[in-house]
N, C-alpha and C. Protein backbone atom coordinates (compact mmCIF):
# COMPACT_ATOMS: atom_id res chain seq x y z
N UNK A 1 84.65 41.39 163.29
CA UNK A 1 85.21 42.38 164.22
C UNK A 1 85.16 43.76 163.59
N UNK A 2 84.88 44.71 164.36
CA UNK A 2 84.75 45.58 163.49
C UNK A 2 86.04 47.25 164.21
N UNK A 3 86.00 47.43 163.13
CA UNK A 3 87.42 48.93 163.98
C UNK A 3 86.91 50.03 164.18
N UNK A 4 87.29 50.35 165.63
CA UNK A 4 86.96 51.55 165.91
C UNK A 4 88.21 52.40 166.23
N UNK A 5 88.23 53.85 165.42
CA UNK A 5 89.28 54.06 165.82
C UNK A 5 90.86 53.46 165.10
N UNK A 6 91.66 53.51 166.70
CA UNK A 6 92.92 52.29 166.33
C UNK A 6 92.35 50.90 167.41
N UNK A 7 91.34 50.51 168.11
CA UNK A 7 91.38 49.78 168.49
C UNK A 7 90.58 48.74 167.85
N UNK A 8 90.33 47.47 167.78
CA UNK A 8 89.75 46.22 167.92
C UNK A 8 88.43 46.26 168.71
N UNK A 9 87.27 46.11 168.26
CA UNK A 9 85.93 46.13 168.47
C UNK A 9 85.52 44.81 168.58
N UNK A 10 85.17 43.73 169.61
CA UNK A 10 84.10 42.40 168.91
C UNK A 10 82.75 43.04 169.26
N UNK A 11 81.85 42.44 168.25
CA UNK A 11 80.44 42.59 167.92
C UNK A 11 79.97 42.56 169.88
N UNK A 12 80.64 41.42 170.42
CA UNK A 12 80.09 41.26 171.70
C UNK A 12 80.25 42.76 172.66
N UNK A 13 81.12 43.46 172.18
CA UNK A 13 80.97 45.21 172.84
C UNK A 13 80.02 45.95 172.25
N UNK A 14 79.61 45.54 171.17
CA UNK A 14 78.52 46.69 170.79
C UNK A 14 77.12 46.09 170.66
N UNK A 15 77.05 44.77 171.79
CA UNK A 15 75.62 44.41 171.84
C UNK A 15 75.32 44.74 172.90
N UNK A 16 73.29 45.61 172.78
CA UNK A 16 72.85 46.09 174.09
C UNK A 16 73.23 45.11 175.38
N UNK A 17 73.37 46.57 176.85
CA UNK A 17 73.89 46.26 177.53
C UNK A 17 72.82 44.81 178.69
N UNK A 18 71.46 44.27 177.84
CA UNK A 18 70.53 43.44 178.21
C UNK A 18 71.15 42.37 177.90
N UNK A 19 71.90 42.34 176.95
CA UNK A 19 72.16 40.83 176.57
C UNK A 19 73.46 40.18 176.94
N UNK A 20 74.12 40.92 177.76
CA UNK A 20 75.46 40.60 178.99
C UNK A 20 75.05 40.10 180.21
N UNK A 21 75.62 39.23 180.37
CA UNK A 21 75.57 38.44 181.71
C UNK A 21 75.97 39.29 183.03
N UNK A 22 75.08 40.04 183.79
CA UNK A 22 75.49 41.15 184.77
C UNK A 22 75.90 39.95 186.34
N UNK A 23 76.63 40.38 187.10
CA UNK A 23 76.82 39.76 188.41
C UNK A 23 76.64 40.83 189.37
N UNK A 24 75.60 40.40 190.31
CA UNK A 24 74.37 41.59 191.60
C UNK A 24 75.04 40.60 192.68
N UNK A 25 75.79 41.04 193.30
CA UNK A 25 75.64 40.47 195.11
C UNK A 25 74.47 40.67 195.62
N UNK A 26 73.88 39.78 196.19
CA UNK A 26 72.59 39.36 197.08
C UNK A 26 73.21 39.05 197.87
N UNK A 27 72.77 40.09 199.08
CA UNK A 27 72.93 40.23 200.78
C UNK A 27 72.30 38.80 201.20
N UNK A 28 72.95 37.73 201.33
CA UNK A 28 72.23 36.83 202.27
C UNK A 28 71.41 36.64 203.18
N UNK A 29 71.75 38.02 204.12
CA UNK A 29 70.85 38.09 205.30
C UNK A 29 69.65 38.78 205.00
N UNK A 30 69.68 39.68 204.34
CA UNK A 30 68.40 40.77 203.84
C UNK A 30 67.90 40.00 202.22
N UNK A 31 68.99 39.34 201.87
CA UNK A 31 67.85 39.12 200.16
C UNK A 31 67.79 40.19 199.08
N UNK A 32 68.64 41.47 199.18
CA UNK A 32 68.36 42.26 198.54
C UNK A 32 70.03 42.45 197.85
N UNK A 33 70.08 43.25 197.16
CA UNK A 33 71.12 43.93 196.23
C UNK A 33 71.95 44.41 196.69
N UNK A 34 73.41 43.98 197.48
CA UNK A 34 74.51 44.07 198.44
C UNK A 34 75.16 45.32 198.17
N UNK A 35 74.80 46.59 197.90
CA UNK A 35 75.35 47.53 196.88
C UNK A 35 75.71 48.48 197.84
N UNK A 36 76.97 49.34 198.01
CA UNK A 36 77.43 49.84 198.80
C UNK A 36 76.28 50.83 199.76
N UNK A 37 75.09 51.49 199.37
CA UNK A 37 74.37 52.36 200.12
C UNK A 37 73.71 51.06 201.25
N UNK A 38 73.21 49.15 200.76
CA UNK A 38 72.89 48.71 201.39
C UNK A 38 74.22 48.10 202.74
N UNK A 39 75.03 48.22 202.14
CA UNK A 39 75.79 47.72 204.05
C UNK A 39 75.96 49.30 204.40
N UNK A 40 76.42 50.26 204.01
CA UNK A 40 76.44 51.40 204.95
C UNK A 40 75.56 52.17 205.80
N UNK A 41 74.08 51.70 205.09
CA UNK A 41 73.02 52.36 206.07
C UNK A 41 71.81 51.42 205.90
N UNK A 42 71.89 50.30 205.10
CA UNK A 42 70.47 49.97 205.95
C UNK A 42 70.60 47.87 206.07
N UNK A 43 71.71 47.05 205.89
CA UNK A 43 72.30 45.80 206.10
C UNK A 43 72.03 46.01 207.68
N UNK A 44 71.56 44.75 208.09
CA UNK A 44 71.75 44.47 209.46
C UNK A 44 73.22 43.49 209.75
N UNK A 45 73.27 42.84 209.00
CA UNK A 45 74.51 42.23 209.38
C UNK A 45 75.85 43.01 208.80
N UNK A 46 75.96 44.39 208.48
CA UNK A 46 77.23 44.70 208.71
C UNK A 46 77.56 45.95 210.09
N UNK A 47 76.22 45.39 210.64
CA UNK A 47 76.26 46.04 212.03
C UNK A 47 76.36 47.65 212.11
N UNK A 48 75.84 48.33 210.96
CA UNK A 48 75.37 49.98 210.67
C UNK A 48 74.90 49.95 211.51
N UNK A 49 73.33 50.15 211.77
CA UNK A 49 73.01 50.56 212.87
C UNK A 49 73.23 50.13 214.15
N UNK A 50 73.72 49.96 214.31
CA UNK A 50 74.37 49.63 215.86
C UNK A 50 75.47 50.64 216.01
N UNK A 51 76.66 50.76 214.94
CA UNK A 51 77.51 51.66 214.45
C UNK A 51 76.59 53.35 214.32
N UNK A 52 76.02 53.31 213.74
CA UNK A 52 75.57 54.94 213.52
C UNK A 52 75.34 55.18 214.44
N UNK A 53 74.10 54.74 215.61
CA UNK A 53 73.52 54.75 216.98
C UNK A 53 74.95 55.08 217.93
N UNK A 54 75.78 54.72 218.08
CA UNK A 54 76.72 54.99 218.92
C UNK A 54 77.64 56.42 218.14
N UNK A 55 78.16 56.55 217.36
CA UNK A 55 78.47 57.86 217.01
C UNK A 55 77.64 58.96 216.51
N UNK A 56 76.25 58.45 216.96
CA UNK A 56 75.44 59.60 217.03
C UNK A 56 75.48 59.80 218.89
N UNK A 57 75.58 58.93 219.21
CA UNK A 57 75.61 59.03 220.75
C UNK A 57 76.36 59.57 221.28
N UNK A 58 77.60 59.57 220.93
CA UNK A 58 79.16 60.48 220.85
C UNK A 58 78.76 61.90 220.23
N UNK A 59 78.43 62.06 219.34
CA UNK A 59 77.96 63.43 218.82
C UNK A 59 77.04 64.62 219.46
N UNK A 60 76.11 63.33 219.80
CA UNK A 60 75.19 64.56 221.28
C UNK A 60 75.74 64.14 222.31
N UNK A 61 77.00 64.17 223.03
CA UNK A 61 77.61 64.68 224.09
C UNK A 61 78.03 65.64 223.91
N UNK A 62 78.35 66.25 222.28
CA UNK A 62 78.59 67.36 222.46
C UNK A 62 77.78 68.78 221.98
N UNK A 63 77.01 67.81 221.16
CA UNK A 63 75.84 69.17 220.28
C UNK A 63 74.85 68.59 219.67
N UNK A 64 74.43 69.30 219.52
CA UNK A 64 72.04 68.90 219.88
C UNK A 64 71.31 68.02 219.13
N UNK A 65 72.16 68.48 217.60
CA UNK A 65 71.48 67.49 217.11
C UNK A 65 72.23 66.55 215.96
N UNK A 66 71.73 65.50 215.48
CA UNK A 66 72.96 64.58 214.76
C UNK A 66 72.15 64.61 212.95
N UNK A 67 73.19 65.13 212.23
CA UNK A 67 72.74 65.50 211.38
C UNK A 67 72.30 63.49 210.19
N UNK A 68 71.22 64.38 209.98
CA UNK A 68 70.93 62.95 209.04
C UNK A 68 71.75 62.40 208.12
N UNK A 69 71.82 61.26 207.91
CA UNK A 69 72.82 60.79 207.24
C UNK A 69 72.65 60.22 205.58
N UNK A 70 73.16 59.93 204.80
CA UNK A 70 72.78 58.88 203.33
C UNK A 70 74.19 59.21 202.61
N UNK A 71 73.89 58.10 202.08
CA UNK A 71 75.36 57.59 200.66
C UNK A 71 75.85 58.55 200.78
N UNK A 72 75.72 59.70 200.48
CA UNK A 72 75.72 60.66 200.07
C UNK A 72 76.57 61.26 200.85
N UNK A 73 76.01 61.56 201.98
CA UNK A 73 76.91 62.51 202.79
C UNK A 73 77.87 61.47 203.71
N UNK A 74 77.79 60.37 203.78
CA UNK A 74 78.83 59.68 204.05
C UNK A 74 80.13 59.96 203.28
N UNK A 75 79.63 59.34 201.99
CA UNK A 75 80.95 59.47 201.58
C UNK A 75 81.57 60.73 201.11
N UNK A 76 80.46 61.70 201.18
CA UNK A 76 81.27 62.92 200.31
C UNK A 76 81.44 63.73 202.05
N UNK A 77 81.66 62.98 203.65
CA UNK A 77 81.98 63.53 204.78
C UNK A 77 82.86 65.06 204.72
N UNK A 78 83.99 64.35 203.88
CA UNK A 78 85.15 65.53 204.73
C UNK A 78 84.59 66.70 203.76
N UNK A 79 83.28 66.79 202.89
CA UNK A 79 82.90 68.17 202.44
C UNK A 79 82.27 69.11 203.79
N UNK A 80 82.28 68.18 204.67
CA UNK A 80 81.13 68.98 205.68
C UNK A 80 81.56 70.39 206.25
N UNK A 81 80.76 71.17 206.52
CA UNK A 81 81.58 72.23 207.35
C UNK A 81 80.53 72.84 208.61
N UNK A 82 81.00 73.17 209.37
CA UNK A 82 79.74 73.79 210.47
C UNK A 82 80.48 74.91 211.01
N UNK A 83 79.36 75.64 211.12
CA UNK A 83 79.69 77.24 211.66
C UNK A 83 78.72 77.99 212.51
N UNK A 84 79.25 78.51 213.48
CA UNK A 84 78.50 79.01 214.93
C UNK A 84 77.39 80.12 214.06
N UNK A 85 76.41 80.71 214.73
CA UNK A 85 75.54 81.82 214.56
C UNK A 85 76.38 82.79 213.39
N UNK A 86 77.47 83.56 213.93
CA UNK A 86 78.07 84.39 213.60
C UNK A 86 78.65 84.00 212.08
N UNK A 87 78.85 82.77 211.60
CA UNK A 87 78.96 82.54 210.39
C UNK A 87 80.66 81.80 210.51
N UNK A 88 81.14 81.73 211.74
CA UNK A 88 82.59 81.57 211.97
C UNK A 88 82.70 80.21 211.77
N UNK A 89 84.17 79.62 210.99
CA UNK A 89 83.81 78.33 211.39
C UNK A 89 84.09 77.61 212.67
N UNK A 90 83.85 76.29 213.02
CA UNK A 90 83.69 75.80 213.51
C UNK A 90 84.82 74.53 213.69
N UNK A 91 86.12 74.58 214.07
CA UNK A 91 86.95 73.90 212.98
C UNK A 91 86.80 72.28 214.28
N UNK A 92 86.66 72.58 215.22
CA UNK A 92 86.62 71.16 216.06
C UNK A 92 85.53 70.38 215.86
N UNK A 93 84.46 70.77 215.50
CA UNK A 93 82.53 70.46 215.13
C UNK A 93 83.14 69.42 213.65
N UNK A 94 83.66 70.38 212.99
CA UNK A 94 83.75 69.44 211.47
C UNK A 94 84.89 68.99 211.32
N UNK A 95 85.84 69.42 212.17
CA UNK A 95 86.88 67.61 212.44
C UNK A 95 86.19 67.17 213.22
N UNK A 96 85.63 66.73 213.97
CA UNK A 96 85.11 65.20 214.51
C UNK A 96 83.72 64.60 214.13
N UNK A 97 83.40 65.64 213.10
CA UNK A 97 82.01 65.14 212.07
C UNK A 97 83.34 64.05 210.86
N UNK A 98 83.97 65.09 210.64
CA UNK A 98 84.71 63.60 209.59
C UNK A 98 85.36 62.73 210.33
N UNK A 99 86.00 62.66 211.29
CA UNK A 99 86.61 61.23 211.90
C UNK A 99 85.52 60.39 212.44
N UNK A 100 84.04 60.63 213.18
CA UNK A 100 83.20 60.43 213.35
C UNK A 100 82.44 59.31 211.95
N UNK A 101 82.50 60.10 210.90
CA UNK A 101 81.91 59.34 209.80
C UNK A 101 82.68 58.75 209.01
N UNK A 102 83.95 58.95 208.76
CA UNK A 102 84.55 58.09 207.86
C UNK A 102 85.39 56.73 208.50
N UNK A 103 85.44 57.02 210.20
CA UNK A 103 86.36 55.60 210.68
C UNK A 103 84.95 54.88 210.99
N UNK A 104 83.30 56.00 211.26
CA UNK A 104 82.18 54.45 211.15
C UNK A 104 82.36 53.50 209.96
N UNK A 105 82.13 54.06 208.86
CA UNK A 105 81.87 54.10 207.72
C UNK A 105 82.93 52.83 207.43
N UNK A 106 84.50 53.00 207.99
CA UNK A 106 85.16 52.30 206.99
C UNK A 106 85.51 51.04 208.23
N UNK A 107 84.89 50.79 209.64
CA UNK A 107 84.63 50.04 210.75
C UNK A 107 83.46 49.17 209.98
N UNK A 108 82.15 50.09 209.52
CA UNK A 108 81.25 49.16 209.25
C UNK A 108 81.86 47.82 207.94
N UNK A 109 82.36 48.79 206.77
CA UNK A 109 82.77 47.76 205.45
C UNK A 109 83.55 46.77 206.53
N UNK A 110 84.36 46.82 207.21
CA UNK A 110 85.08 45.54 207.48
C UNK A 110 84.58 44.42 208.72
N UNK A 111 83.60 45.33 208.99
CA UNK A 111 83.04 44.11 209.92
C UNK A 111 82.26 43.10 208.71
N UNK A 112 81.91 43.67 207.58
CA UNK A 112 81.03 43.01 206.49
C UNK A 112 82.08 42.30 205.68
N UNK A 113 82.97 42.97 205.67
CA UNK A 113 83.80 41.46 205.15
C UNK A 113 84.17 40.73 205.89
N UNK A 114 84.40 40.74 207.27
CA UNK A 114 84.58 39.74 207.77
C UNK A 114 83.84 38.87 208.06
N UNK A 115 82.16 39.15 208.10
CA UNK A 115 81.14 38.31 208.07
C UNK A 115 80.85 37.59 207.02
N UNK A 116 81.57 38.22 206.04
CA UNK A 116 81.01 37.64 204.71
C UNK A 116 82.23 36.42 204.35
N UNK A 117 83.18 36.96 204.45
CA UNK A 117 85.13 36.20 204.50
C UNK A 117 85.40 34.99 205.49
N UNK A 118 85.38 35.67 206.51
CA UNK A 118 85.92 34.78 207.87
C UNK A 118 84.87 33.67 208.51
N UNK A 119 83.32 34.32 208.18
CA UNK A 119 82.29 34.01 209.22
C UNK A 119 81.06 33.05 208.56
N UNK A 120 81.83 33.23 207.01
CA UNK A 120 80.60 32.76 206.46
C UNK A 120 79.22 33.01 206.41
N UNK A 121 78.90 34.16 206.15
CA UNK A 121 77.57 35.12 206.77
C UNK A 121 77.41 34.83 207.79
N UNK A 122 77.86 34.75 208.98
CA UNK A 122 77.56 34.90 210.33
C UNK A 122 77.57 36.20 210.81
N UNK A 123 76.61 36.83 211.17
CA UNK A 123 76.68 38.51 211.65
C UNK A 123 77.67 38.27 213.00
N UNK A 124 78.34 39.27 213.04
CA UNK A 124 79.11 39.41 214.49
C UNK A 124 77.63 39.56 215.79
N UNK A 125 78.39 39.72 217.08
CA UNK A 125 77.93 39.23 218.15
C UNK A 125 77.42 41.42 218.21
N UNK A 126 76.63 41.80 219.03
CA UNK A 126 76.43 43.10 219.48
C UNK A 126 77.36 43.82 220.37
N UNK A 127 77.85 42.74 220.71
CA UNK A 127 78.86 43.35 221.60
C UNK A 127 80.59 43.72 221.34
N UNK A 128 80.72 42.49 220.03
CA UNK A 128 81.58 42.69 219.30
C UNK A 128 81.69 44.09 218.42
N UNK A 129 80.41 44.19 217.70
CA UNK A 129 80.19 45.38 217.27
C UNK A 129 80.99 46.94 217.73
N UNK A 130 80.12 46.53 218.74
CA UNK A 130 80.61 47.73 219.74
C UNK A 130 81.76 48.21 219.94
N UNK A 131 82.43 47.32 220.30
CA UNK A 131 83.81 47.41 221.03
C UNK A 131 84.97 47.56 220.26
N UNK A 132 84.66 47.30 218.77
CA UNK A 132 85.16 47.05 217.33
C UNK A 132 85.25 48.78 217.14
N UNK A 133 84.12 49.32 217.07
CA UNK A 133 84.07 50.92 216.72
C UNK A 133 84.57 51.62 217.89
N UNK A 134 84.65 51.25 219.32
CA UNK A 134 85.43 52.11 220.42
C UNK A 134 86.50 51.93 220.00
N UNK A 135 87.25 51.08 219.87
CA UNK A 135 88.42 50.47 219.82
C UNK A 135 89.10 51.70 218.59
N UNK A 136 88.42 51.71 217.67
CA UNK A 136 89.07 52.38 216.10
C UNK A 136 88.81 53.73 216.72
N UNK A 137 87.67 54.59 217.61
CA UNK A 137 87.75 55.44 217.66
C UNK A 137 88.74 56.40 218.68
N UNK A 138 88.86 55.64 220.11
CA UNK A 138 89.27 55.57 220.98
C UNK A 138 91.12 55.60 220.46
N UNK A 139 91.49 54.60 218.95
CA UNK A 139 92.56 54.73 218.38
C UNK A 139 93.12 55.84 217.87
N UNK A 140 92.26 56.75 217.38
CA UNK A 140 91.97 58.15 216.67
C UNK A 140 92.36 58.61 217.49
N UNK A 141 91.41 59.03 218.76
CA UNK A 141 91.57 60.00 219.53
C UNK A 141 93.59 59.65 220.16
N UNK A 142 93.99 58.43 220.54
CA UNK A 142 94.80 58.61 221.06
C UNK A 142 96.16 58.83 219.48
N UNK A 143 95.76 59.28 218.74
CA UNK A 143 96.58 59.45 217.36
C UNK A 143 96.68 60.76 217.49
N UNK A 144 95.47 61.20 217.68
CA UNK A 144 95.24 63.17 217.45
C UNK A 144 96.00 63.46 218.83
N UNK A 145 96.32 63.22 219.63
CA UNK A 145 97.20 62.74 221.30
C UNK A 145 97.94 62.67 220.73
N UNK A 146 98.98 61.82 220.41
CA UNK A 146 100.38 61.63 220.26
C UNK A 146 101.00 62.47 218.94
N UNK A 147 100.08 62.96 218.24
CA UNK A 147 100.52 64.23 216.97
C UNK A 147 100.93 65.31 217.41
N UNK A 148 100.39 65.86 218.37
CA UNK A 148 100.80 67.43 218.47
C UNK A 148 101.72 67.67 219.44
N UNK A 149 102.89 66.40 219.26
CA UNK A 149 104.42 66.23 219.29
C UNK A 149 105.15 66.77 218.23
N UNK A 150 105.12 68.28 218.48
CA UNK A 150 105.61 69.41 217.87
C UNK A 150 107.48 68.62 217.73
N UNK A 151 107.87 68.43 218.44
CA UNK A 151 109.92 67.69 218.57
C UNK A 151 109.85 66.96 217.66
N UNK A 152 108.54 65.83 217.50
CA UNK A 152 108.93 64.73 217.18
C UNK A 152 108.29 64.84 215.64
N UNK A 153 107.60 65.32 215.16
CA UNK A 153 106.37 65.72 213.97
C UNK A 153 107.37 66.94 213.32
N UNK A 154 107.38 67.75 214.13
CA UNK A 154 107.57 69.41 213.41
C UNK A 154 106.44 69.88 213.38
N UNK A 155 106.95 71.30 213.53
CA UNK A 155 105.49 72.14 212.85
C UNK A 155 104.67 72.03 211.13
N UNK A 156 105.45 71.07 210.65
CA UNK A 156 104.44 70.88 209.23
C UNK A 156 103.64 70.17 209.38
N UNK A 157 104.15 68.81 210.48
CA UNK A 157 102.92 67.50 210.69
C UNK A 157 102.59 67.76 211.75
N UNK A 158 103.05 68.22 212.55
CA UNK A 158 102.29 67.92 214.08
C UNK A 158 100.87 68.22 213.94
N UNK A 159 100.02 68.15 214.97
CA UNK A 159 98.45 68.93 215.53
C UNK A 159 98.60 69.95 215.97
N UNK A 160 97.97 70.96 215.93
CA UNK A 160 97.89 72.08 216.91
C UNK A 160 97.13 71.18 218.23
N UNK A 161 97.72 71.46 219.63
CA UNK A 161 97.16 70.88 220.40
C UNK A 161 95.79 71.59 220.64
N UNK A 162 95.65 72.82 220.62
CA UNK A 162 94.08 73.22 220.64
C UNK A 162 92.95 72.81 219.88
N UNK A 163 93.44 72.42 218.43
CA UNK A 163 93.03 71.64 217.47
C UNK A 163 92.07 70.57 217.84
N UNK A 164 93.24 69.56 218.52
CA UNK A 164 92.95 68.30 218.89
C UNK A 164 91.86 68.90 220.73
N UNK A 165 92.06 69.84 221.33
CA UNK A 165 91.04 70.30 222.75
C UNK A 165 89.82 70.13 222.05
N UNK A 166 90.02 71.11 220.94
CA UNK A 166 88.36 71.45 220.32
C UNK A 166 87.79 70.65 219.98
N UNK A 167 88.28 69.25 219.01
CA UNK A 167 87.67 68.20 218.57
C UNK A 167 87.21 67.47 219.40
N UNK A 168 88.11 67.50 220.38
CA UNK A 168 87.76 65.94 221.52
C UNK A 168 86.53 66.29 222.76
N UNK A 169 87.04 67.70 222.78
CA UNK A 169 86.17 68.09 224.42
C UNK A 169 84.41 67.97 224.45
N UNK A 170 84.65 67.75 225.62
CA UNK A 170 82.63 67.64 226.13
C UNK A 170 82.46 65.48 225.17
N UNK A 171 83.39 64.98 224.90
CA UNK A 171 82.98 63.97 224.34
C UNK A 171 83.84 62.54 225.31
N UNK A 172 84.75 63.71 226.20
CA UNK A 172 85.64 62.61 226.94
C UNK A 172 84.92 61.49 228.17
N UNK A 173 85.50 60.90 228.43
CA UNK A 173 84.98 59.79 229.73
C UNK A 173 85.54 60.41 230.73
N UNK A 174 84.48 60.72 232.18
CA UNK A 174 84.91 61.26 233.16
C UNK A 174 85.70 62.69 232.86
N UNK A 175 85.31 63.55 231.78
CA UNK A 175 85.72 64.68 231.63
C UNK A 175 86.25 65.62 233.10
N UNK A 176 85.07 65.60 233.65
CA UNK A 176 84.72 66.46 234.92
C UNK A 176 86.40 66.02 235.67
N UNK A 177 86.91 64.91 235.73
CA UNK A 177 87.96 64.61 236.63
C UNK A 177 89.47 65.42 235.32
N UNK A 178 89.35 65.52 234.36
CA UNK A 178 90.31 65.79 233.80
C UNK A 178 90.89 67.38 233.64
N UNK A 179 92.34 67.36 233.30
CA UNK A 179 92.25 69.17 233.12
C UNK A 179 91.97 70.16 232.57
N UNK A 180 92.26 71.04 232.03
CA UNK A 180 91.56 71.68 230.73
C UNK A 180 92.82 70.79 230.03
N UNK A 181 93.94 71.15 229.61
CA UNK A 181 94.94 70.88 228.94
C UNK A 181 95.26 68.90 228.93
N UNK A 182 94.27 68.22 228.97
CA UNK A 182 94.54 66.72 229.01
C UNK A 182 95.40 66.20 228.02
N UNK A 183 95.93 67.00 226.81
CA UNK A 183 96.68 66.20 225.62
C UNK A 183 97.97 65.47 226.38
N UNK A 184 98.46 66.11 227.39
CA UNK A 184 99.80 64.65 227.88
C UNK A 184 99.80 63.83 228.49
N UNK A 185 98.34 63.61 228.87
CA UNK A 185 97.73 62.76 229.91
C UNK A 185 97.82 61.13 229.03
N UNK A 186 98.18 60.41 229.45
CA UNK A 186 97.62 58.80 228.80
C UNK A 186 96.52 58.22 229.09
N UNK A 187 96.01 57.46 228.28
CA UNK A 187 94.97 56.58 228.89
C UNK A 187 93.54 58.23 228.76
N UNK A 188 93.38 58.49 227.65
CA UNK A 188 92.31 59.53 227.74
C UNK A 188 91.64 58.29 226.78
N UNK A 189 90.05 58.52 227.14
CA UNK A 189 88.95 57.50 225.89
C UNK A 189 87.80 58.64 226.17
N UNK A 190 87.26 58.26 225.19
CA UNK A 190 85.81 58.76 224.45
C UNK A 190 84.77 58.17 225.39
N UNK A 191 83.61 59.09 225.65
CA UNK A 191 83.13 58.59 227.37
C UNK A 191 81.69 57.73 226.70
N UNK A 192 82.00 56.56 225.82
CA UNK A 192 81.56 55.36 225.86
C UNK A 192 81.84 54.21 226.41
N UNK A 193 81.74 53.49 227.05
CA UNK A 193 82.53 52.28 227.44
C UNK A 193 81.87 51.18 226.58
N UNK A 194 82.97 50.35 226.80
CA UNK A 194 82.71 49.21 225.93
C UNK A 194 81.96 47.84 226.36
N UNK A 195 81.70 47.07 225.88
CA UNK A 195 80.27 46.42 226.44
C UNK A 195 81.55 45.20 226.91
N UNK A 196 80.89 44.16 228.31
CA UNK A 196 81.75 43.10 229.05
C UNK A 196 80.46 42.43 229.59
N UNK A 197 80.98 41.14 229.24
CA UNK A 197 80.00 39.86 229.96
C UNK A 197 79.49 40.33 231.07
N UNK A 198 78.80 40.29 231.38
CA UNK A 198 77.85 40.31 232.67
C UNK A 198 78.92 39.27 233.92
N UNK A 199 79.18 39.78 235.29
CA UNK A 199 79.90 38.86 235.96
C UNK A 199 79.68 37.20 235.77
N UNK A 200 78.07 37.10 235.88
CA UNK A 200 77.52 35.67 236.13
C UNK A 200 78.15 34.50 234.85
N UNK A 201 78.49 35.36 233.73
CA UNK A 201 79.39 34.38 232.50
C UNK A 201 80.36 34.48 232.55
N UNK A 202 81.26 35.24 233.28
CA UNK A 202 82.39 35.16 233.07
C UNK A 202 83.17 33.86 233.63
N UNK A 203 84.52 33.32 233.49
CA UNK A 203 85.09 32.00 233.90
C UNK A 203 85.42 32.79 234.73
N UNK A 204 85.83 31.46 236.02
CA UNK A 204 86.03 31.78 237.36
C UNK A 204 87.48 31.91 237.05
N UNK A 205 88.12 32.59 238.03
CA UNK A 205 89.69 32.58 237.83
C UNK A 205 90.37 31.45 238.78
N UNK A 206 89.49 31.05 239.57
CA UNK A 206 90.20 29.74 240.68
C UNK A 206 90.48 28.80 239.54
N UNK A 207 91.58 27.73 239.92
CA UNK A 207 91.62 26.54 239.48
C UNK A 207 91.62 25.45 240.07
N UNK A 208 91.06 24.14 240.23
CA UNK A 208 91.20 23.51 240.93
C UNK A 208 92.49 22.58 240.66
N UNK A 209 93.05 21.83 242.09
CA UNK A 209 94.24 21.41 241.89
C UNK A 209 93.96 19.65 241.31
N UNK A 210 94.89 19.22 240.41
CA UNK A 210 94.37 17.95 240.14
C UNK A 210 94.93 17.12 241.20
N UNK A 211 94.02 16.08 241.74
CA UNK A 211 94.24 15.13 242.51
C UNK A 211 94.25 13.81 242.19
């Protein structure tokens, strides 16, 4: 054993790092190296793209173009900032660029553990997918809604309700029917809908009587 320092050294710490037994998750479904850049952007079974595709779809409802994505700017999101011509910022554009990327982002990891946990590598269904990321986003939006309860928050926590106009607008469902001022409205969603059996699968609701 040898001393380094005040601590305790075994020979087995100071042998090259080749001759340690390393442990690599291998993606079952892909075969490759399970490493956080592979489920966030390119794993098929933790249902990314299906996930990115729809909050890029949300994104151009409201502006032109959807900025490219990697490791990178995922996770380092809430650096983002966007600003009009004039150089001004933009403060509704880059709040809903970070709620946009970090509730995909942290929707996708848990659909992958649950495929990997619950499902036994079984990829979820497409439709599950879906409805999984409305659901979390659609949750958001009605969070940034019930915050800018100035009585109930205060002015240190609450939202500015214009805050929450700027982030949400041009991205709502059936906008056109709503007011300018929709924050006290209930029941506001993000103008995706969520995917439902086709009538022809669904169970009938009759029952028959036993005889």
């Amino acid at each position: 054993m040898l001393i380094q320092g005040q601590h305790a050294v075994s020979r087995s710490d100071c042998e090259p790092v080749e001759s340690k037994q390393s442990f690599v998750n291998i993606c079952a479904t892909c075969g490759v190296t399970e490493d956080l850049d592979h489920i966030l952007t390119k794993c098929s079974r933790s249902g990314q793209d299906i996930i990115w595709a729809l909050a890029e779809k949300l994104w151009l409802q409201k502006h032109s173009v959807w900025p490219e994505l990697s490791l990178g700017s995922i996770l380092g999101c809430g650096l983002a900032r966007f600003y009009d011509q004039r150089g001004r910022n933009l403060d509704g554009t880059t709040r809903l660029f970070h709620i946009l990327i970090s509730e995909s982002a942290f929707t996708i990891w848990k659909i992958r553990n649950e495929c990997v946990i619950q499902r036994q590598g079984d990829p979820l269904p497409e439709k599950a997918i879906h409805n999984k990321w409305l659901h979390n986003i659609n949750q958001r939006l009605e969070f940034d809604r019930l915050l800018t309860n100035h009585a109930k928050y205060g002015k240190q926590y609450a939202l500015k309700p214009s805050l929450v106009l700027q982030t949400w607008n041009s991205t709502l469902l059936d906008e056109d029917k709503l007011p300018d001022d929709w924050i006290k409205l209930p029941r506001v969603l993000v103008g995706i809908k969520p995917q439902t059996d086709p009538p022809s699968s669904r169970p009938s609701g009759r029952r028959g009587r036993n005889r």
